[in-house]
PDB file of N, CA and C in Angstrom:
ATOM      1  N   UNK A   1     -17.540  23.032  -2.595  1.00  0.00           N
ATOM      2  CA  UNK A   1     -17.623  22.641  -1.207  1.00  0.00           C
ATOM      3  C   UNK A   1     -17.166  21.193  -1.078  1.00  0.00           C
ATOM      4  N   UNK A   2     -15.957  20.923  -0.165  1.00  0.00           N
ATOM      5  CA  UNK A   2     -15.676  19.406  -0.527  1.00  0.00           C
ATOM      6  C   UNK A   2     -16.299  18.403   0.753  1.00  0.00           C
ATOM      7  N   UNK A   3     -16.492  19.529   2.082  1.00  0.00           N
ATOM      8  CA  UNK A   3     -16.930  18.393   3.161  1.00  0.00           C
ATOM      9  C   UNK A   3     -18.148  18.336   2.935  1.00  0.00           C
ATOM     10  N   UNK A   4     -18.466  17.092   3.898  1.00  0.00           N
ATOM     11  CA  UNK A   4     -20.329  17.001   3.201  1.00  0.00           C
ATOM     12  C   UNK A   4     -20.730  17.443   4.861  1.00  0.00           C
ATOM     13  N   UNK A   5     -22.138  18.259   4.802  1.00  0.00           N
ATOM     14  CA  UNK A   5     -22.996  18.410   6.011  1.00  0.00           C
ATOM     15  C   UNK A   5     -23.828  17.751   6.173  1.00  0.00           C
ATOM     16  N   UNK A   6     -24.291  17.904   7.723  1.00  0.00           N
ATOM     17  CA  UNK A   6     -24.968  16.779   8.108  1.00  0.00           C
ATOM     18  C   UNK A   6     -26.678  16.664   7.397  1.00  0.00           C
ATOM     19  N   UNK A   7     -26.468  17.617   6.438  1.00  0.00           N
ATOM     20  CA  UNK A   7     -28.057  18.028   6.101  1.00  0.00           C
ATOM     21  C   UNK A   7     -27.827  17.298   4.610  1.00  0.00           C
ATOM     22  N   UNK A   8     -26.702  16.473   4.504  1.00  0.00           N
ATOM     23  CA  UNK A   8     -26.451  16.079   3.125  1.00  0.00           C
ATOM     24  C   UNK A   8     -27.388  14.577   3.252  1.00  0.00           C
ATOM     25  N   UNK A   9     -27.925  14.238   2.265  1.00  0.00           N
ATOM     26  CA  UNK A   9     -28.960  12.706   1.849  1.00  0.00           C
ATOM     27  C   UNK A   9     -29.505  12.487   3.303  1.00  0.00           C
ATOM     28  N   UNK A  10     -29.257  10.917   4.024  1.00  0.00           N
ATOM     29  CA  UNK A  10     -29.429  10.525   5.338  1.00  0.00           C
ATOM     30  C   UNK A  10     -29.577  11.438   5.828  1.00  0.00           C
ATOM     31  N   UNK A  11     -30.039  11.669   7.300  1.00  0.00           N
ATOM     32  CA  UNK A  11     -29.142  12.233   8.667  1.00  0.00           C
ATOM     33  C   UNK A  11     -27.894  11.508   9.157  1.00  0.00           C
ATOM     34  N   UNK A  12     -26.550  12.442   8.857  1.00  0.00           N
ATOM     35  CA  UNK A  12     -25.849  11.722   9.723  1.00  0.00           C
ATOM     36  C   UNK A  12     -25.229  11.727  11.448  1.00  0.00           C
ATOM     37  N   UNK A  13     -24.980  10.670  12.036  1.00  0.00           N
ATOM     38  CA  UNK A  13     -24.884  10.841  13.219  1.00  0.00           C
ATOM     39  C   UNK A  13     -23.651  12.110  13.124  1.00  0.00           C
ATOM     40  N   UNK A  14     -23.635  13.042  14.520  1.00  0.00           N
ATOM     41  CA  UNK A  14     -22.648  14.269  14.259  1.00  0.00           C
ATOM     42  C   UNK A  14     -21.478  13.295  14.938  1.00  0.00           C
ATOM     43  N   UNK A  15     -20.957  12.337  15.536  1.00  0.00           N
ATOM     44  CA  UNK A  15     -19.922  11.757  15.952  1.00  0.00           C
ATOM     45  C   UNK A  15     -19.409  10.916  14.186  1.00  0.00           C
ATOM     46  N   UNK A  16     -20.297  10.399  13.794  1.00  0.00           N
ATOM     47  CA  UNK A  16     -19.787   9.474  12.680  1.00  0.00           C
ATOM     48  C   UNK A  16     -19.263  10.880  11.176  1.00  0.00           C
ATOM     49  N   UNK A  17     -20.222  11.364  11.360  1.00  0.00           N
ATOM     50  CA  UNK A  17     -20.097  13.222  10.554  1.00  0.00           C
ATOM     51  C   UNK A  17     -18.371  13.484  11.045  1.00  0.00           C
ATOM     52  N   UNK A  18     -18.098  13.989  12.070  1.00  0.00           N
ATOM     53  CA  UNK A  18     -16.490  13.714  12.370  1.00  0.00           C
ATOM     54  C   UNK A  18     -15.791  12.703  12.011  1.00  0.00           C
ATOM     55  N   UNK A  19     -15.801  11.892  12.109  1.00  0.00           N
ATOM     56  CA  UNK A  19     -15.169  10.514  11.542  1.00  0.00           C
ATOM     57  C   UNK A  19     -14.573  10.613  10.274  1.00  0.00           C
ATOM     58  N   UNK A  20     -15.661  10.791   9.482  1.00  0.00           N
ATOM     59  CA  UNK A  20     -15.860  10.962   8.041  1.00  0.00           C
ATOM     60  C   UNK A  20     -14.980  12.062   8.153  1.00  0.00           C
ATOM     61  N   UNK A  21     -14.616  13.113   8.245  1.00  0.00           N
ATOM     62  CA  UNK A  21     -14.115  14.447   8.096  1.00  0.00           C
ATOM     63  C   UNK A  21     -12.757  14.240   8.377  1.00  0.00           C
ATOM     64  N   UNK A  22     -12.816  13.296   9.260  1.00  0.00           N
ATOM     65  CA  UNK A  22     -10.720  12.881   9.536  1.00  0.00           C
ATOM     66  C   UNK A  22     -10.266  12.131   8.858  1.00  0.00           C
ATOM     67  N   UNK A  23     -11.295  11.533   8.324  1.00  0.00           N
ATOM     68  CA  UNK A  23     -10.798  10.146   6.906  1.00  0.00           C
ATOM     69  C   UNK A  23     -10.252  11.433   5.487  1.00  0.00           C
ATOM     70  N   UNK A  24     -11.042  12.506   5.081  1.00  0.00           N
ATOM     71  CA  UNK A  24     -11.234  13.029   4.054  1.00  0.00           C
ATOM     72  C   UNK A  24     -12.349  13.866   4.023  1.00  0.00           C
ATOM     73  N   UNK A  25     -13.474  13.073   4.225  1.00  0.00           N
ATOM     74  CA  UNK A  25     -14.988  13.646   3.746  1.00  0.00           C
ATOM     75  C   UNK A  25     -15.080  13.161   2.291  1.00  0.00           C
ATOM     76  N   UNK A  26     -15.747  13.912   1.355  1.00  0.00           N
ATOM     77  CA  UNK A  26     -15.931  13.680   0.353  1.00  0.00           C
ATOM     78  C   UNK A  26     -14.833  13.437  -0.732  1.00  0.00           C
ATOM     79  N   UNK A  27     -13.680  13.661  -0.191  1.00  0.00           N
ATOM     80  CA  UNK A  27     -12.615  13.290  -1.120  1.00  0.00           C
ATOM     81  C   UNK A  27     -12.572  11.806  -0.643  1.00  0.00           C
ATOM     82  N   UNK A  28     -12.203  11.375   0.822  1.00  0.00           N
ATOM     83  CA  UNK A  28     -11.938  10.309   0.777  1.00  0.00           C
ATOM     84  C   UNK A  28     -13.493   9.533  -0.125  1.00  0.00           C
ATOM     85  N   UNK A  29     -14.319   9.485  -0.043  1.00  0.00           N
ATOM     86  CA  UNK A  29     -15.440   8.651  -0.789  1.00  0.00           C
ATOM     87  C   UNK A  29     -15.449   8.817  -1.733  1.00  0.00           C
ATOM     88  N   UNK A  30     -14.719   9.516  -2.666  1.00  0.00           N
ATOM     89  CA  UNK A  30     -14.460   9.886  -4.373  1.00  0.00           C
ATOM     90  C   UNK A  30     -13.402   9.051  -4.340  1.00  0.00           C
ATOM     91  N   UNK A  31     -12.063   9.341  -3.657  1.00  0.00           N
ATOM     92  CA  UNK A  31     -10.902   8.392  -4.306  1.00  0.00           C
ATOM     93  C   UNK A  31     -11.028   6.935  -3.739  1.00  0.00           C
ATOM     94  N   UNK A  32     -11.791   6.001  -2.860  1.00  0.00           N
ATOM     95  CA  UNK A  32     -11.680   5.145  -1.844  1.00  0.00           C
ATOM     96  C   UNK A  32     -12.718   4.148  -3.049  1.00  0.00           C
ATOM     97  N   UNK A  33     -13.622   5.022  -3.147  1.00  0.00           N
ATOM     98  CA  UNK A  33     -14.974   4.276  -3.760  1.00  0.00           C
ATOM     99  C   UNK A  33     -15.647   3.506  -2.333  1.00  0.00           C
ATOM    100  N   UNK A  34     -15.471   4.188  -1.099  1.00  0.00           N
ATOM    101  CA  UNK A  34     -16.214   3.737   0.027  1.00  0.00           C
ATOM    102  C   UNK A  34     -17.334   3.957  -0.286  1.00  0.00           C
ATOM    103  N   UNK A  35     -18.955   2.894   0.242  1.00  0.00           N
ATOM    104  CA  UNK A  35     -20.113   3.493   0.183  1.00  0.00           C
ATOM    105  C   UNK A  35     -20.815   2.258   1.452  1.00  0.00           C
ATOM    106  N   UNK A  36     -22.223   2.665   1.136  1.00  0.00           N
ATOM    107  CA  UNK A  36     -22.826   2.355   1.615  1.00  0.00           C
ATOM    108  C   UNK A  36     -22.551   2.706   3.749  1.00  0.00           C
ATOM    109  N   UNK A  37     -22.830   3.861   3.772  1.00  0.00           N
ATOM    110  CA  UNK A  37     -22.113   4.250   5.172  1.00  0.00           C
ATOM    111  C   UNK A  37     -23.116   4.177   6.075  1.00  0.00           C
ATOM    112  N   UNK A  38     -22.966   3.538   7.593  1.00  0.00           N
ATOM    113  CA  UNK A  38     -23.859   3.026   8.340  1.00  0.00           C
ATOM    114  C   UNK A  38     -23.357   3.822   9.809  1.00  0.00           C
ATOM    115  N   UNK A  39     -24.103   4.316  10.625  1.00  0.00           N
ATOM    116  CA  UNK A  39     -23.571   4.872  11.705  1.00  0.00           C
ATOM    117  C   UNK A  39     -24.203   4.349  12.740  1.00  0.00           C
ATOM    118  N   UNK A  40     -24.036   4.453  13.841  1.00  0.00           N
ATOM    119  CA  UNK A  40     -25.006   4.806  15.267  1.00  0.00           C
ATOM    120  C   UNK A  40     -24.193   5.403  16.120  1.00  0.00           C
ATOM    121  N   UNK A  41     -24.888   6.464  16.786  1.00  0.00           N
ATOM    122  CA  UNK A  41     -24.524   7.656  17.713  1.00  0.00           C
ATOM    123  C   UNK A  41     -24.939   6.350  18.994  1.00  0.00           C
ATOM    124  N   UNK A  42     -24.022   7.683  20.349  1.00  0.00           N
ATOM    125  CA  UNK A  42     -24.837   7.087  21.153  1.00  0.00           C
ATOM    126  C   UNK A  42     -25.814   7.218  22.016  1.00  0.00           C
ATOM    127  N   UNK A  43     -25.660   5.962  22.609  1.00  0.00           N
ATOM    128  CA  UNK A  43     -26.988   5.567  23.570  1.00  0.00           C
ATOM    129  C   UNK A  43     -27.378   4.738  24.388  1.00  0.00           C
ATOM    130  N   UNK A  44     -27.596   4.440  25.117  1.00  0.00           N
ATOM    131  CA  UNK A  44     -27.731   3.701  26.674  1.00  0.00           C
ATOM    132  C   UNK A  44     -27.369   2.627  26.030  1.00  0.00           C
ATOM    133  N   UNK A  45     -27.823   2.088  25.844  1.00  0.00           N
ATOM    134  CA  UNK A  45     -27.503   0.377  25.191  1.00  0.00           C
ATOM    135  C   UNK A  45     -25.877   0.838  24.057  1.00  0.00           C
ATOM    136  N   UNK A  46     -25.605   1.761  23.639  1.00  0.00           N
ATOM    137  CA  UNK A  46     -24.606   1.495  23.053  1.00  0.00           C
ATOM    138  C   UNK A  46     -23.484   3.142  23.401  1.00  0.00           C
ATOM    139  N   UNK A  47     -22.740   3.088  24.086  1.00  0.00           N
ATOM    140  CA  UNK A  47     -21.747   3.985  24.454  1.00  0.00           C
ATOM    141  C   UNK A  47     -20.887   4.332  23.744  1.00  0.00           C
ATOM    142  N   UNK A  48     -20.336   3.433  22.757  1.00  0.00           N
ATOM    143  CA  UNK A  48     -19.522   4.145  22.232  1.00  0.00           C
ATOM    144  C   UNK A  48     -20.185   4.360  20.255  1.00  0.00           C
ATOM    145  N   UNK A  49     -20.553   5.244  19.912  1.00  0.00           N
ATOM    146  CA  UNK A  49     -20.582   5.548  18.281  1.00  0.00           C
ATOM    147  C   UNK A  49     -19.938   5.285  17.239  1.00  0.00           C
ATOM    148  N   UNK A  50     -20.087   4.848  16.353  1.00  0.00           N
ATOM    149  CA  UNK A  50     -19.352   4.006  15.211  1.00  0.00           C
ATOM    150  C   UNK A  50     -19.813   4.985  13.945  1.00  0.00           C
ATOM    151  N   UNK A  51     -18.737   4.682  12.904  1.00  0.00           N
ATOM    152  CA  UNK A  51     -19.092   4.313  11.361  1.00  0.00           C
ATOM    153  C   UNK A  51     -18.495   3.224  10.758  1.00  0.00           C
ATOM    154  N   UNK A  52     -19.522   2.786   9.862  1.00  0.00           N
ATOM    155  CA  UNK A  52     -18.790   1.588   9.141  1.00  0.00           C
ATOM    156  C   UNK A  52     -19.005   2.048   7.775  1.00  0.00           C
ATOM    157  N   UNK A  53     -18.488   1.133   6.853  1.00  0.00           N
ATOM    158  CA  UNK A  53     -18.893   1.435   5.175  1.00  0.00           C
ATOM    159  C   UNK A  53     -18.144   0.126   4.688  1.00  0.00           C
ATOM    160  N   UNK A  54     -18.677   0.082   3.646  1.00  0.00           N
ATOM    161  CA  UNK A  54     -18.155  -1.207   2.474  1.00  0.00           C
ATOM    162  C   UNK A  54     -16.950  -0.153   1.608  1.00  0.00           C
ATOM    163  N   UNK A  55     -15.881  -1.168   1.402  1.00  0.00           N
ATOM    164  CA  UNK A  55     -14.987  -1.211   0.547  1.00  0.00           C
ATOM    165  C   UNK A  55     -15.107  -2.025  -0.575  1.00  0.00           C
ATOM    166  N   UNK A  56     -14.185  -1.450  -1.872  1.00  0.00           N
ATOM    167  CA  UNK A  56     -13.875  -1.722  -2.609  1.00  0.00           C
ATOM    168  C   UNK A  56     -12.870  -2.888  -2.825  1.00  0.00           C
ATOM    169  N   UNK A  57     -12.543  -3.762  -4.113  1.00  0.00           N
ATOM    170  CA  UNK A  57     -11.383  -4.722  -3.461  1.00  0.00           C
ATOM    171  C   UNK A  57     -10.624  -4.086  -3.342  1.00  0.00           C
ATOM    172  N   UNK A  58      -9.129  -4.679  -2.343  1.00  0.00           N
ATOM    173  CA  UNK A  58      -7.928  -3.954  -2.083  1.00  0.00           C
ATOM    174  C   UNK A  58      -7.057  -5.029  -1.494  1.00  0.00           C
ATOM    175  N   UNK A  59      -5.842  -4.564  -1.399  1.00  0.00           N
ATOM    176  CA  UNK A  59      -4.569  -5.509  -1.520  1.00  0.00           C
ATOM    177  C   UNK A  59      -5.195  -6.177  -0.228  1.00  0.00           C
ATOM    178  N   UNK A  60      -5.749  -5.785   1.089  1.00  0.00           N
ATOM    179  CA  UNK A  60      -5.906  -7.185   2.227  1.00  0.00           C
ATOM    180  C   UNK A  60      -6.754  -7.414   2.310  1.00  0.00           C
ATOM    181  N   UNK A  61      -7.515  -7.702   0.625  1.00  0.00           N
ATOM    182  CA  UNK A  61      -8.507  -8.357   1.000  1.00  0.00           C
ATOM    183  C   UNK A  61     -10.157  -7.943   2.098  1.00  0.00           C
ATOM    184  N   UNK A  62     -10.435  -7.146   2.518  1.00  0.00           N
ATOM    185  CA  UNK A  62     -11.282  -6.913   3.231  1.00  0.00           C
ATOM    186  C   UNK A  62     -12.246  -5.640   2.399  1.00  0.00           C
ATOM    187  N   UNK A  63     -13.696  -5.908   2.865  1.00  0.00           N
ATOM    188  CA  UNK A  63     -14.396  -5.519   1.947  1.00  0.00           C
ATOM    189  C   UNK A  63     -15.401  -4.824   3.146  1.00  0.00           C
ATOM    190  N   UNK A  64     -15.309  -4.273   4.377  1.00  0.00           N
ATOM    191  CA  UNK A  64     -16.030  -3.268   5.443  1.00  0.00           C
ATOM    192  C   UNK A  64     -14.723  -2.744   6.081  1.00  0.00           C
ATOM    193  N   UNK A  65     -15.078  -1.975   6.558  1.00  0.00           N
ATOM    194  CA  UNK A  65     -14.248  -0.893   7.355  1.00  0.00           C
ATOM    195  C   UNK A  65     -15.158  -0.181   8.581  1.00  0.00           C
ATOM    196  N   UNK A  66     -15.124  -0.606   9.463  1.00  0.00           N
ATOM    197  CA  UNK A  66     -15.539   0.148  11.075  1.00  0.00           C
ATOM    198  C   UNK A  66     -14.859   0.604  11.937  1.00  0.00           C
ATOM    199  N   UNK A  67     -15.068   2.045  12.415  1.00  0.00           N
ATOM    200  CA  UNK A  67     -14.214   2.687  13.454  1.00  0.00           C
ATOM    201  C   UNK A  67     -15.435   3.721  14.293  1.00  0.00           C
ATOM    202  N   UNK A  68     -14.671   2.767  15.662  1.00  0.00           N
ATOM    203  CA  UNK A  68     -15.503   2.664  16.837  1.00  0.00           C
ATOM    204  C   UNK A  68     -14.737   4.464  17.537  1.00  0.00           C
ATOM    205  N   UNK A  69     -15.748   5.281  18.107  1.00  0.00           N
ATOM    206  CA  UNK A  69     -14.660   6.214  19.406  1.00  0.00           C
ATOM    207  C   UNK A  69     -14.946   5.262  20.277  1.00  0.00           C
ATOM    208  N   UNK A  70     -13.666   5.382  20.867  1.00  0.00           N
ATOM    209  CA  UNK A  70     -13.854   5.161  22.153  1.00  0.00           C
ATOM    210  C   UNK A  70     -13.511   5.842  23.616  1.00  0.00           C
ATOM    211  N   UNK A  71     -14.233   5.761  24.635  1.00  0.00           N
ATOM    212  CA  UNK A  71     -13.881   6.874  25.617  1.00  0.00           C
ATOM    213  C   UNK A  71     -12.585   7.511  25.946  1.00  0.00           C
ATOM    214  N   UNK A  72     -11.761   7.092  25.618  1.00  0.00           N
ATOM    215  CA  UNK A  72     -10.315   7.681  25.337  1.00  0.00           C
ATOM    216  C   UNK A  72      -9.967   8.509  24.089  1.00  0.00           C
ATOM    217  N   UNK A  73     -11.133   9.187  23.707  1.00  0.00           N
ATOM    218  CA  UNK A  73     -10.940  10.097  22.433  1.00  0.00           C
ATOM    219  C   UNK A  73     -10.064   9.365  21.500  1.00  0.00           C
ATOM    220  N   UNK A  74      -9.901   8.339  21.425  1.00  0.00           N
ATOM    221  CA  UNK A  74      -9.277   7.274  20.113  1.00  0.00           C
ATOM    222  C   UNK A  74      -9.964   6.611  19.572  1.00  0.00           C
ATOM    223  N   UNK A  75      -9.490   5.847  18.226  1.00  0.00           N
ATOM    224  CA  UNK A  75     -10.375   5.033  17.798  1.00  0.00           C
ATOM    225  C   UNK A  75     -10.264   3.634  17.763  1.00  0.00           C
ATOM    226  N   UNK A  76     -11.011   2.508  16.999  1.00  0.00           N
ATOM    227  CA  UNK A  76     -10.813   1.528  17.254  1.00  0.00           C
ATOM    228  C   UNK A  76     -11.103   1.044  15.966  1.00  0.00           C
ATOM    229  N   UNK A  77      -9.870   0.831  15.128  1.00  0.00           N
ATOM    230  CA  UNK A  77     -10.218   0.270  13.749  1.00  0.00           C
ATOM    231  C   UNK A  77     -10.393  -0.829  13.113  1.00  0.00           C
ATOM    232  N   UNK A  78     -11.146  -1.426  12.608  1.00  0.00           N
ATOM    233  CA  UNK A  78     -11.692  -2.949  12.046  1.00  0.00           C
ATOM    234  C   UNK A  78     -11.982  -2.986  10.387  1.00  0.00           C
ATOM    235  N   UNK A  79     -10.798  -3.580  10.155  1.00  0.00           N
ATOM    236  CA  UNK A  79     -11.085  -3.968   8.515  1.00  0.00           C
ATOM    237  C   UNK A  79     -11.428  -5.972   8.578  1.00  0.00           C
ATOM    238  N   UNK A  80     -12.316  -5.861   7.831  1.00  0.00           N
ATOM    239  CA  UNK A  80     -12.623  -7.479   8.200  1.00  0.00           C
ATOM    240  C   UNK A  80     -13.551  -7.773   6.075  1.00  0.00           C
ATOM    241  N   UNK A  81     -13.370  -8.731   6.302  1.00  0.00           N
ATOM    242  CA  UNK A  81     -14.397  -9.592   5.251  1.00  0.00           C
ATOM    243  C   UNK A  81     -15.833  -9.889   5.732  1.00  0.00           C
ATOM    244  N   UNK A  82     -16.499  -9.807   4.720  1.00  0.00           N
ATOM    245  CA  UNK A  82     -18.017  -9.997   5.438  1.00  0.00           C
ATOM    246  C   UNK A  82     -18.869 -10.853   4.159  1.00  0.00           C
ATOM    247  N   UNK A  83     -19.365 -12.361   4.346  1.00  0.00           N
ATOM    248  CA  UNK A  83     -20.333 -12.600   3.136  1.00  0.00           C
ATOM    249  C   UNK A  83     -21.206 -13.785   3.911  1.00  0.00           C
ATOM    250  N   UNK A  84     -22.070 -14.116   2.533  1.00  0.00           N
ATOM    251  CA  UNK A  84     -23.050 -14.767   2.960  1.00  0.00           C
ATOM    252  C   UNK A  84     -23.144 -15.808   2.537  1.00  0.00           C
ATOM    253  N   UNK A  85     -22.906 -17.241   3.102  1.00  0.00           N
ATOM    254  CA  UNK A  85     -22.232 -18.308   3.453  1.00  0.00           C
ATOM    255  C   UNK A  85     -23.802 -18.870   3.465  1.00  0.00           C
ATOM    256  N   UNK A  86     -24.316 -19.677   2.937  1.00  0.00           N
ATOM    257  CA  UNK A  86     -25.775 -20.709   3.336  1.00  0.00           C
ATOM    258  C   UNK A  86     -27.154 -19.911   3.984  1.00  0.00           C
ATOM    259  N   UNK A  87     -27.191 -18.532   3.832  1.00  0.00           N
ATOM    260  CA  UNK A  87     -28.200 -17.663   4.426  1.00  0.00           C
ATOM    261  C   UNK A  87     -27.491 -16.946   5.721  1.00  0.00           C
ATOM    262  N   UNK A  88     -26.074 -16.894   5.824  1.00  0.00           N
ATOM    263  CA  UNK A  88     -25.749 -16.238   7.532  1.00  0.00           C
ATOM    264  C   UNK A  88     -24.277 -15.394   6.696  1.00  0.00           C
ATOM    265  N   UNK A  89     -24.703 -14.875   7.383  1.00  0.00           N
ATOM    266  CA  UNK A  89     -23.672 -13.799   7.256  1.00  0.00           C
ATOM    267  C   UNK A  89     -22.240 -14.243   8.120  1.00  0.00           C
ATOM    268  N   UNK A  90     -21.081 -14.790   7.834  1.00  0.00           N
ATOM    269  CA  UNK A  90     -19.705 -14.786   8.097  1.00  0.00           C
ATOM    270  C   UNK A  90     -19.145 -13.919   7.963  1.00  0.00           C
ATOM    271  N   UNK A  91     -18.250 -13.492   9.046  1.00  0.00           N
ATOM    272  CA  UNK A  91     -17.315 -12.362   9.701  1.00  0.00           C
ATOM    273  C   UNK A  91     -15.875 -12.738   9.608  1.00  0.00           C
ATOM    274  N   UNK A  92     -14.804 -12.483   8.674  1.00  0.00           N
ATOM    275  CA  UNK A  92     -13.311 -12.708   8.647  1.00  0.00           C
ATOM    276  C   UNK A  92     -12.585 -11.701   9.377  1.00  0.00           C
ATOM    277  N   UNK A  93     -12.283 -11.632  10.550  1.00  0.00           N
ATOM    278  CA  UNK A  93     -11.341 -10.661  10.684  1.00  0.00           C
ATOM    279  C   UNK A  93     -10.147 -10.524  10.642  1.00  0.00           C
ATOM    280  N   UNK A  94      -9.827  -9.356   9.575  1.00  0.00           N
ATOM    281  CA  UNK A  94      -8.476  -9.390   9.119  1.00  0.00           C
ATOM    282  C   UNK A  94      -7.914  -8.668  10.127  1.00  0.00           C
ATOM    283  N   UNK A  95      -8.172  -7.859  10.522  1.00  0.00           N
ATOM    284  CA  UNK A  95      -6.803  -6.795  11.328  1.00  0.00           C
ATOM    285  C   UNK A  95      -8.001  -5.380  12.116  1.00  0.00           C
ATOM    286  N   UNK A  96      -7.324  -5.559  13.496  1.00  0.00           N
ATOM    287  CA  UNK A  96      -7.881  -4.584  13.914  1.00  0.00           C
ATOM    288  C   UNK A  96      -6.791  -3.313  14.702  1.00  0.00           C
ATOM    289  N   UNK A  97      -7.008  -2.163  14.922  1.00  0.00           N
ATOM    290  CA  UNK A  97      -6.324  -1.237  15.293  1.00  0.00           C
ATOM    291  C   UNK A  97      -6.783  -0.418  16.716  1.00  0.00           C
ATOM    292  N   UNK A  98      -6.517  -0.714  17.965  1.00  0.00           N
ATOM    293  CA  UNK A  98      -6.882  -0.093  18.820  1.00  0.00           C
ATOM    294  C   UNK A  98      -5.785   1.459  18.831  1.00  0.00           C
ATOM    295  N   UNK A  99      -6.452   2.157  19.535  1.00  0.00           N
ATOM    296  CA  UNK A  99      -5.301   3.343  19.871  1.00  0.00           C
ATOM    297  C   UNK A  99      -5.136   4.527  19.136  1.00  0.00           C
ATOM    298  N   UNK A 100      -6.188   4.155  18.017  1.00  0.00           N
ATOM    299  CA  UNK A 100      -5.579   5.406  17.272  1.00  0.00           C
ATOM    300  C   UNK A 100      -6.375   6.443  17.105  1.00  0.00           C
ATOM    301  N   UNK A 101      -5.489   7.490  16.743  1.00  0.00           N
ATOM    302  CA  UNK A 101      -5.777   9.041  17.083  1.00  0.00           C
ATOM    303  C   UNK A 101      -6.511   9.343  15.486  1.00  0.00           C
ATOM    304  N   UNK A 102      -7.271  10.577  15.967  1.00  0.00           N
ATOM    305  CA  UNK A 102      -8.029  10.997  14.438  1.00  0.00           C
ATOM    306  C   UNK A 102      -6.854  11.348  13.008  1.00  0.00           C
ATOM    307  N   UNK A 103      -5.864  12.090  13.157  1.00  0.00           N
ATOM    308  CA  UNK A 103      -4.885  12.125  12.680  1.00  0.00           C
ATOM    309  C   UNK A 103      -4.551  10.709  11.703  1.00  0.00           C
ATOM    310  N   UNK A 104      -4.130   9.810  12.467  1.00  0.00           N
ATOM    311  CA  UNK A 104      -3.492   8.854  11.812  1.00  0.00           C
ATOM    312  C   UNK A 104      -4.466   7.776  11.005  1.00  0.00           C
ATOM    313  N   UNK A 105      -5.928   8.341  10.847  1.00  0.00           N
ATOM    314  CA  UNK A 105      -7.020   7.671  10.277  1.00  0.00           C
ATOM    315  C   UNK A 105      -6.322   7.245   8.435  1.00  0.00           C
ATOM    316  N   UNK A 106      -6.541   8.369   8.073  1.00  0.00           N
ATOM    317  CA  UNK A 106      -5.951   8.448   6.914  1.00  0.00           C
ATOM    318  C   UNK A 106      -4.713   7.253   6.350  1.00  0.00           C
ATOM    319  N   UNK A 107      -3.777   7.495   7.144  1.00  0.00           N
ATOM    320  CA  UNK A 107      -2.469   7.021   6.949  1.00  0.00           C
ATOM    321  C   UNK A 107      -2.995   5.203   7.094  1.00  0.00           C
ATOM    322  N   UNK A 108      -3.411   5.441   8.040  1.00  0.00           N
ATOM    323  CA  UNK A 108      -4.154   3.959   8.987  1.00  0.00           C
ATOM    324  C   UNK A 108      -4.626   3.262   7.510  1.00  0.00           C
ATOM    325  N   UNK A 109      -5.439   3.546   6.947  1.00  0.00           N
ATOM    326  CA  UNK A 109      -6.538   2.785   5.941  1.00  0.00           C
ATOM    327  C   UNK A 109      -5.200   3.162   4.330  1.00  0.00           C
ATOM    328  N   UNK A 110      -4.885   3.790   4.056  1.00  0.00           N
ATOM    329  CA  UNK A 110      -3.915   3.460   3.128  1.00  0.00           C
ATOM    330  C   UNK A 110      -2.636   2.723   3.365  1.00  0.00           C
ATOM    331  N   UNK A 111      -2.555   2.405   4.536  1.00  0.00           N
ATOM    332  CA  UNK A 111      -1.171   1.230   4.664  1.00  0.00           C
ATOM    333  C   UNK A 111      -1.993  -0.074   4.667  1.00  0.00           C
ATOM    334  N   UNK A 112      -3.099   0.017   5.129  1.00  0.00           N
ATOM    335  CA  UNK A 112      -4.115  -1.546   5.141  1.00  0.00           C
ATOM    336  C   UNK A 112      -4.408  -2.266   3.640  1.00  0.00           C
ATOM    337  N   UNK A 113      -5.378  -0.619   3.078  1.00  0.00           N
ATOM    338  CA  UNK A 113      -5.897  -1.260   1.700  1.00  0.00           C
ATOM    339  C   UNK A 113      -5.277  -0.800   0.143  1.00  0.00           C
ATOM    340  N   UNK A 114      -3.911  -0.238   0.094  1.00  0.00           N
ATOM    341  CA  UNK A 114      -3.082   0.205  -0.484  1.00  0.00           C
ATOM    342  C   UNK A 114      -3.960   1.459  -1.170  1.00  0.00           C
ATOM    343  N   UNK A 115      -5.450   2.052  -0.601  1.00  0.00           N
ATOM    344  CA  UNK A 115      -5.872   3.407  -1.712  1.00  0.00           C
ATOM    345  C   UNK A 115      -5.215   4.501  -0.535  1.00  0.00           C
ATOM    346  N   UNK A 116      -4.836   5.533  -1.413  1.00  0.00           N
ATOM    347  CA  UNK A 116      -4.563   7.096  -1.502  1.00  0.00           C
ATOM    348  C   UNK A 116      -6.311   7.698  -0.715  1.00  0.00           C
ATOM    349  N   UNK A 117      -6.042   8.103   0.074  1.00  0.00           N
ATOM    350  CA  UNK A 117      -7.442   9.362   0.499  1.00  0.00           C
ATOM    351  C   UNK A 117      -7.298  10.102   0.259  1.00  0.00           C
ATOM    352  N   UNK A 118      -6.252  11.198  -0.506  1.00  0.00           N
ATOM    353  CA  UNK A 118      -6.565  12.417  -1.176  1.00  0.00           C
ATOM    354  C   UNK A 118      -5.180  12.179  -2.194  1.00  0.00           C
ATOM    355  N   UNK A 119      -5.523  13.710  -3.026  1.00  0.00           N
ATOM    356  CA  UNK A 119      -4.639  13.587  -3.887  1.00  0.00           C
ATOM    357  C   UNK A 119      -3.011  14.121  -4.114  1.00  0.00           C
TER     358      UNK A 119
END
């Protein structure tokens, strides 16, 4: 079985559960070495649903990955640097991607961080 269900470890949100499934699913988190995956569905205070996860190093440098839906059934992609600077957490943002379609997820994150999502 290669996709993971939502009954897998966590609960995952079923919007971020899709996400994951257009990246790869469990292939992409085998070949990526993505982890630590963080979601929120939505909800009054927050409209549009996300996943994020930590990366591995990779050619630009950036070590999180977040992709927002947004009400235009697209996404909104954010590869950035993230560390901890004197007790605060600093935010580098390297490159972000409005516009894009579930499709081009894949393609999207291997032209950024030079890994392959499947084989």
């Amino acid at each position: 079985m290669d996709k993971p269900t939502p009954n897998d470890g966590p609960k995952i949100v079923e919007e971020a559960y899709i996400i994951l499934l257009q990246l790869g699913g469990r292939r992409f988190l085998a070949m990526t070495g993505a982890n630590q995956l963080l979601a929120a569905g939505r909800t009054a205070a927050n409209p549009n649903p996300w996943l994020r996860m930590n990366l591995r190093r990779n050619e630009a440098g950036v070590n999180r990955l977040k992709i927002t839906l947004m009400p235009t059934d697209t996404y909104t992609v954010e590869f950035y640097h993230q560390q901890l600077v004197d007790c605060e957490a600093v935010i580098t943002r390297k490159q972000t991607f409005d516009l894009v379609y579930g499709e081009d997820l894949p393609g999207l994150f291997t032209s950024v961080t030079g890994y392959d999502t499947h084989l």
